[in-house]
N, C-alpha and C. Protein backbone atom coordinates (compact mmCIF):
# COMPACT_ATOMS: atom_id res chain seq x y z
N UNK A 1 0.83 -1.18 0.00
CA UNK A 1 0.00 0.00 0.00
C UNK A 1 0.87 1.25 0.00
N UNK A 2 1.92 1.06 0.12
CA UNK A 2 2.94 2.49 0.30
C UNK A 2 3.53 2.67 -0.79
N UNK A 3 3.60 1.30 -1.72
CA UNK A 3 3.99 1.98 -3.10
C UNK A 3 2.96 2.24 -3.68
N UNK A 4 1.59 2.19 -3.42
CA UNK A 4 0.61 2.42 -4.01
C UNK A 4 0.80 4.41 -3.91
N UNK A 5 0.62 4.68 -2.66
CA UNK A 5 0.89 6.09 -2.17
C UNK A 5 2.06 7.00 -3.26
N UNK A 6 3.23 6.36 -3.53
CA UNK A 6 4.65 6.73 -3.45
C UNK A 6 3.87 6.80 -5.29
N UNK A 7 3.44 5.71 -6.15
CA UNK A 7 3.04 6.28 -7.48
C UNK A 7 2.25 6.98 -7.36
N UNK A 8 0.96 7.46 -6.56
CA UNK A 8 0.27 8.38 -6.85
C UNK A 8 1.20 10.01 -6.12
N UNK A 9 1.75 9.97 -5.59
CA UNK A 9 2.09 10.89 -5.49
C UNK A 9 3.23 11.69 -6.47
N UNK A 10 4.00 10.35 -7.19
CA UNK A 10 4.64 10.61 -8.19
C UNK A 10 3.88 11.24 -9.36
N UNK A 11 2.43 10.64 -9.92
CA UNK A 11 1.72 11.06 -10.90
C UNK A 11 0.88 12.43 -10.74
N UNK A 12 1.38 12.89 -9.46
CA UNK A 12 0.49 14.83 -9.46
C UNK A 12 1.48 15.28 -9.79
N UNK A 13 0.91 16.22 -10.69
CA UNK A 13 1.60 17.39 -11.50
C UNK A 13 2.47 18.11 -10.13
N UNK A 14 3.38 18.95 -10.53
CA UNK A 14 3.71 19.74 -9.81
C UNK A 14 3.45 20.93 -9.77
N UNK A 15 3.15 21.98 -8.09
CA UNK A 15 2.41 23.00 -7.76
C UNK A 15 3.30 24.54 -8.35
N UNK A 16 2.70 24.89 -9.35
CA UNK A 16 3.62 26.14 -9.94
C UNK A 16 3.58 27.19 -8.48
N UNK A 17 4.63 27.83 -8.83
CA UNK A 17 5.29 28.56 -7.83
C UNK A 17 6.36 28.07 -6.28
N UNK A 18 6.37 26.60 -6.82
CA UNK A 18 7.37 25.86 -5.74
C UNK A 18 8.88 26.71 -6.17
N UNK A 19 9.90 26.78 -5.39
CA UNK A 19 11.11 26.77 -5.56
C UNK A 19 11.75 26.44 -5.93
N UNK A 20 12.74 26.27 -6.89
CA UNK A 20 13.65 25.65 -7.83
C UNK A 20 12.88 25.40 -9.32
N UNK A 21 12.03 25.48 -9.04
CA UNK A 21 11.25 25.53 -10.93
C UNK A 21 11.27 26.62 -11.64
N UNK A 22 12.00 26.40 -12.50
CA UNK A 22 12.54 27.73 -13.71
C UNK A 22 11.25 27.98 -14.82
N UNK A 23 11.14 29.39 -14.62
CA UNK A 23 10.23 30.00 -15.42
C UNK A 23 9.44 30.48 -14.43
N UNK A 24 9.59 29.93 -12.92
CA UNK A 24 8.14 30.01 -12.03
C UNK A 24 8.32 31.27 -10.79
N UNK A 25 7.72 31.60 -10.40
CA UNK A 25 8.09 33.10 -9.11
C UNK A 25 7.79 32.05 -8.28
N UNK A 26 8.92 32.36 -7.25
CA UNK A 26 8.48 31.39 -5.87
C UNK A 26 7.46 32.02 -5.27
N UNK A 27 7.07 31.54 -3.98
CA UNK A 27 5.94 31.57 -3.13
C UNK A 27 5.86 32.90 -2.39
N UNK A 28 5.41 33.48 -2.74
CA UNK A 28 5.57 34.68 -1.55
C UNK A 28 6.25 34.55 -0.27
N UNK A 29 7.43 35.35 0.22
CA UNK A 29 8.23 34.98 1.66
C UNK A 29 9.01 33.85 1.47
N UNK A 30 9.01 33.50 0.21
CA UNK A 30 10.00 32.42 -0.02
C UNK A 30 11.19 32.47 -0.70
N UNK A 31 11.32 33.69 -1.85
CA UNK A 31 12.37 34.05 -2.30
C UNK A 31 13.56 34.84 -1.45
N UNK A 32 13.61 35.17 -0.50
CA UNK A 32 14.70 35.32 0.66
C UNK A 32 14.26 36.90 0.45
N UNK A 33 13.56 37.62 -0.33
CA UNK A 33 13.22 38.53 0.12
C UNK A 33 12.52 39.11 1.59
N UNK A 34 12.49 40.16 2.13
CA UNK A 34 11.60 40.29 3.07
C UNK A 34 10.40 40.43 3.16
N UNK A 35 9.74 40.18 4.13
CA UNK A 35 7.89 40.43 3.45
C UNK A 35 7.70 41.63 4.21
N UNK A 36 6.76 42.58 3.44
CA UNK A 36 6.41 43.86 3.69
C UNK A 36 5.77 43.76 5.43
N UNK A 37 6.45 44.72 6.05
CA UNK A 37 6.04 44.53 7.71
C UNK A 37 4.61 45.21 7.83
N UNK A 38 4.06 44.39 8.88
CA UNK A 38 2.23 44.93 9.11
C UNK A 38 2.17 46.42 9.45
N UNK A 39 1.10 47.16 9.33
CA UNK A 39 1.40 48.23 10.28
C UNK A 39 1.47 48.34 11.55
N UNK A 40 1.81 49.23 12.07
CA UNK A 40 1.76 49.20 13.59
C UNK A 40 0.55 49.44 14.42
N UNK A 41 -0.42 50.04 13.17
CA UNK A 41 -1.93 50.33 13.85
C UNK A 41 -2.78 50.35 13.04
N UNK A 42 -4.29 50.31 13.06
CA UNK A 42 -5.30 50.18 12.40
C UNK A 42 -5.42 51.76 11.30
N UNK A 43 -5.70 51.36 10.33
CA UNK A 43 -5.71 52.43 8.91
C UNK A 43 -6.48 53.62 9.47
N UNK A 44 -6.14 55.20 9.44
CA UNK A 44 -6.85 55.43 9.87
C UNK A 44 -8.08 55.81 9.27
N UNK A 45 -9.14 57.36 9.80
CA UNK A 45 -10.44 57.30 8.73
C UNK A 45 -10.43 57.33 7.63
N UNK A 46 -11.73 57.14 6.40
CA UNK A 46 -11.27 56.99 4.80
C UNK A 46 -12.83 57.25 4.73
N UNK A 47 -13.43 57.63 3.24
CA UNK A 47 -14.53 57.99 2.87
C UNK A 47 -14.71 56.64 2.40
N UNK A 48 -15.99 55.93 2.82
CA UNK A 48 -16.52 54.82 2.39
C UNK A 48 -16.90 54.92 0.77
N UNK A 49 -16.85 55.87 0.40
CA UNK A 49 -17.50 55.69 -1.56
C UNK A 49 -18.63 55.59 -1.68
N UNK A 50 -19.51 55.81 -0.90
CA UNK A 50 -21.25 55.45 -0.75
C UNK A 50 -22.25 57.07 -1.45
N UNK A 51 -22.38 56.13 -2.00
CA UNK A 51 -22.93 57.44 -3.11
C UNK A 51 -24.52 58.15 -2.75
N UNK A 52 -24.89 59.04 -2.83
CA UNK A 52 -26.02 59.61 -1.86
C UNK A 52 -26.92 60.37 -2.52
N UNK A 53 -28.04 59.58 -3.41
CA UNK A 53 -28.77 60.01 -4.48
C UNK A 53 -30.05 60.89 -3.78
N UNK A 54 -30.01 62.26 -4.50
CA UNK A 54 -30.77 63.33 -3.79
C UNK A 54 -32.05 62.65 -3.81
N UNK A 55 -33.07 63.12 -3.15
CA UNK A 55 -34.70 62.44 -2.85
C UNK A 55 -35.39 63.86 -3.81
N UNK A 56 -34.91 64.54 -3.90
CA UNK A 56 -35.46 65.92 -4.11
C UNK A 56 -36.47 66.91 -3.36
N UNK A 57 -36.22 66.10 -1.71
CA UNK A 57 -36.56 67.22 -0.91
C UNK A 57 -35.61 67.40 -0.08
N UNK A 58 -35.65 69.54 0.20
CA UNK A 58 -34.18 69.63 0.68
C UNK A 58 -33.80 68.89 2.04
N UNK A 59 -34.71 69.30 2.94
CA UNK A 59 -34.57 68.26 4.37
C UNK A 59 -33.70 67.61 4.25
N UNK A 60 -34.65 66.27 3.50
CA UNK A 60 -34.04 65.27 3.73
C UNK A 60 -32.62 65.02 2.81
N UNK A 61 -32.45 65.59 1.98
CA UNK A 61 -30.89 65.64 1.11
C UNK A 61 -30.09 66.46 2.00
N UNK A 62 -30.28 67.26 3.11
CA UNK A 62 -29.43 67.90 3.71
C UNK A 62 -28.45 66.93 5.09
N UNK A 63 -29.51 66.09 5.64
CA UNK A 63 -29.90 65.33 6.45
C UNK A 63 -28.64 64.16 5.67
N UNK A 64 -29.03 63.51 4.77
CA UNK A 64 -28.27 62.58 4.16
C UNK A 64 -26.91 62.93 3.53
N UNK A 65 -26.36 63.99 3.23
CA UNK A 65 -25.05 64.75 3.00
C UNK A 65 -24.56 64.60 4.35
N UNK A 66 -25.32 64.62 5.77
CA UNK A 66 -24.54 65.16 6.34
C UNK A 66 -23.95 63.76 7.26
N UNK A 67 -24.28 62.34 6.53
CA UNK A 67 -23.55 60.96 6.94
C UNK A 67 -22.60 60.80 5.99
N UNK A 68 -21.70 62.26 5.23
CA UNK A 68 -20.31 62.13 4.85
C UNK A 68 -19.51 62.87 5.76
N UNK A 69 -20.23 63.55 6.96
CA UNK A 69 -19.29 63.65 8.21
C UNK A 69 -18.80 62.39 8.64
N UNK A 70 -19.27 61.35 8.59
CA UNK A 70 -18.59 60.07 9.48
C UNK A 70 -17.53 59.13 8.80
N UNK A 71 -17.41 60.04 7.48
CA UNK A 71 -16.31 59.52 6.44
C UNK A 71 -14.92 60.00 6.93
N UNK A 72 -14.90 61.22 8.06
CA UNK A 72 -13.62 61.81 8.34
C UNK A 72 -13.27 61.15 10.36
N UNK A 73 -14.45 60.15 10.78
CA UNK A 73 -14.27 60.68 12.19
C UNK A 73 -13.74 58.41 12.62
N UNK A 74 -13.26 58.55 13.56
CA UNK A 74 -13.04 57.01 13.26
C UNK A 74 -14.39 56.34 13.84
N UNK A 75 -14.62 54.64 14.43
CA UNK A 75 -15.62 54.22 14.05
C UNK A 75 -16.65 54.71 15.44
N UNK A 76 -16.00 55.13 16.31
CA UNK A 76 -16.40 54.97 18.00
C UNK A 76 -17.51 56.42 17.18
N UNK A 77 -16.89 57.50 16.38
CA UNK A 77 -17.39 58.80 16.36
C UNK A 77 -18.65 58.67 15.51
N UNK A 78 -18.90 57.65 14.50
CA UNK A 78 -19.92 57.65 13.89
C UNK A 78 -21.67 57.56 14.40
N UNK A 79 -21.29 56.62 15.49
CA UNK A 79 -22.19 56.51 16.46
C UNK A 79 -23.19 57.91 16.72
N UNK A 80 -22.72 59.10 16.67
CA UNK A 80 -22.85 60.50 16.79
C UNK A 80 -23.87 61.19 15.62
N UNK A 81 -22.85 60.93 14.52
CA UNK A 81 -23.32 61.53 13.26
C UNK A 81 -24.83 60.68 13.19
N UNK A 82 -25.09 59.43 13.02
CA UNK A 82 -25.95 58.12 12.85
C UNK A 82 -27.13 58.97 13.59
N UNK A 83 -26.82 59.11 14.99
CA UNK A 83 -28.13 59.30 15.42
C UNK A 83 -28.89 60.86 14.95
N UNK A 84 -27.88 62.04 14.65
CA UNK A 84 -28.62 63.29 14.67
C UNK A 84 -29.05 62.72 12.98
N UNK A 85 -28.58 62.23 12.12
CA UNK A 85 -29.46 61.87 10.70
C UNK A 85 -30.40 61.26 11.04
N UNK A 86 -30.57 60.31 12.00
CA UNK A 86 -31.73 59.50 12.64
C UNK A 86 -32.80 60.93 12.94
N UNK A 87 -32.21 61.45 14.04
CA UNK A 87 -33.30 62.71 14.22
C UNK A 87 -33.98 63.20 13.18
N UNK A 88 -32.91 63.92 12.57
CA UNK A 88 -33.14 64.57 11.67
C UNK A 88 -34.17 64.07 10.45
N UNK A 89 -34.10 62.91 10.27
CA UNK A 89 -34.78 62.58 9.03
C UNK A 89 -36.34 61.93 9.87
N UNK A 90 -36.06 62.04 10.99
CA UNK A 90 -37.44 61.32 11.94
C UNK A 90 -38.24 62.49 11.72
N UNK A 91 -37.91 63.83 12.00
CA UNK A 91 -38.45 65.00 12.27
C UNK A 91 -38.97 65.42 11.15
N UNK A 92 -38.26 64.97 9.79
CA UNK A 92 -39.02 65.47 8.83
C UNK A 92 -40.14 64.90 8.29
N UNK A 93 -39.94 63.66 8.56
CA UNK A 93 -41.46 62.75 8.58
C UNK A 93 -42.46 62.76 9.17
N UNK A 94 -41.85 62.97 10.29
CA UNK A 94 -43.41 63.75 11.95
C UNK A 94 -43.55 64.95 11.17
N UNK A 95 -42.79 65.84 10.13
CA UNK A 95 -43.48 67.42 9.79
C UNK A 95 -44.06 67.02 8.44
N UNK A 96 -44.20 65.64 7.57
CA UNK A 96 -45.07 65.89 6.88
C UNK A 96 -47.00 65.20 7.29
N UNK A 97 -46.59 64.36 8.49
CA UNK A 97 -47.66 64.38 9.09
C UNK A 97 -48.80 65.35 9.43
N UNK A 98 -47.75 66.10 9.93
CA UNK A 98 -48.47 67.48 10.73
C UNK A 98 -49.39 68.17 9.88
N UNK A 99 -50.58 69.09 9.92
CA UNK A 99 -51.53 69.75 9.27
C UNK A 99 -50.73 70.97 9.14
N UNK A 100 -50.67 71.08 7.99
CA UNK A 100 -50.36 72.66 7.36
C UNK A 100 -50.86 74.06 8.24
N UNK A 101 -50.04 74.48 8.17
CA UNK A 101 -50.21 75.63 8.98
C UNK A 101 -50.64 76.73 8.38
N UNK A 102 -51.88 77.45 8.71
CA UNK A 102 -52.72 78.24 7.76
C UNK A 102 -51.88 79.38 7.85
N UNK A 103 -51.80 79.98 6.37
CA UNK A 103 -51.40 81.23 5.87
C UNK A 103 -51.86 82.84 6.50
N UNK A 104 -51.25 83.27 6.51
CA UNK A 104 -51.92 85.24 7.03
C UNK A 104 -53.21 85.23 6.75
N UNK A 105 -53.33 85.20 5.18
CA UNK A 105 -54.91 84.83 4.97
C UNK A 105 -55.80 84.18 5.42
N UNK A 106 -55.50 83.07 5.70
CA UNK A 106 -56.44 82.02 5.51
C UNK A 106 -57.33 82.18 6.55
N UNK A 107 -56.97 82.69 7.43
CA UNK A 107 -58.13 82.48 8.88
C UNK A 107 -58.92 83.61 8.80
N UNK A 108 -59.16 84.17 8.20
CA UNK A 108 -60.30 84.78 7.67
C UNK A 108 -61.26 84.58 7.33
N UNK A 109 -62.46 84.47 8.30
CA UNK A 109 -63.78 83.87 7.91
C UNK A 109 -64.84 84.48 7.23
């Protein structure tokens, strides 16, 4: 059974990028080069790329511009921004509830 093993292992191809095979790049960290060192700390803030298609009312497009503040603050600070857009966009929904508020005119009977 062990020469059974010893031909099948003879009959797999060999894994490109091993060492000593010409034509082939060794393995990453294997060519005696050094491997690029980690950083020393977590990346800091970055703009997520999240694209922010107007509604075409101002409110609420003002409201939603303003969750590209949390693109500059790290993750503990977003927590912040999250909730006043929360407000903010709550409030404009409780104001289209609300009954219109009669004009100079209007209360004129």
């Amino acid at each position: 059974m062990t020469d059974d093993f010893a031909d099948a292992a003879a009959d797999t191809p060999d894994v490109p990028g091993e060492q000593g095979e010409p034509g082939l790049p060794a393995e990453p960290g294997t060519s005696g080069e050094a491997a690029p060192e980690p950083s020393a700390g977590p990346a800091g803030p970055g703009p997520l790329g999240l694209v922010r298609t107007p509604t075409g009312h101002a409110g609420v497009d003002a409201h939603l511009e303003r969750l590209a503040d949390a693109d500059h603050l790290t993750a503990d600070g977003h927590v912040a921004v999250y909730e006043d857009v929360h407000r903010g966009l709550r409030d404009a929904l409780t104001a289209l509830d609300a009954p219109p508020v009669p004009g100079p005119h209007e209360n004129r009977s």
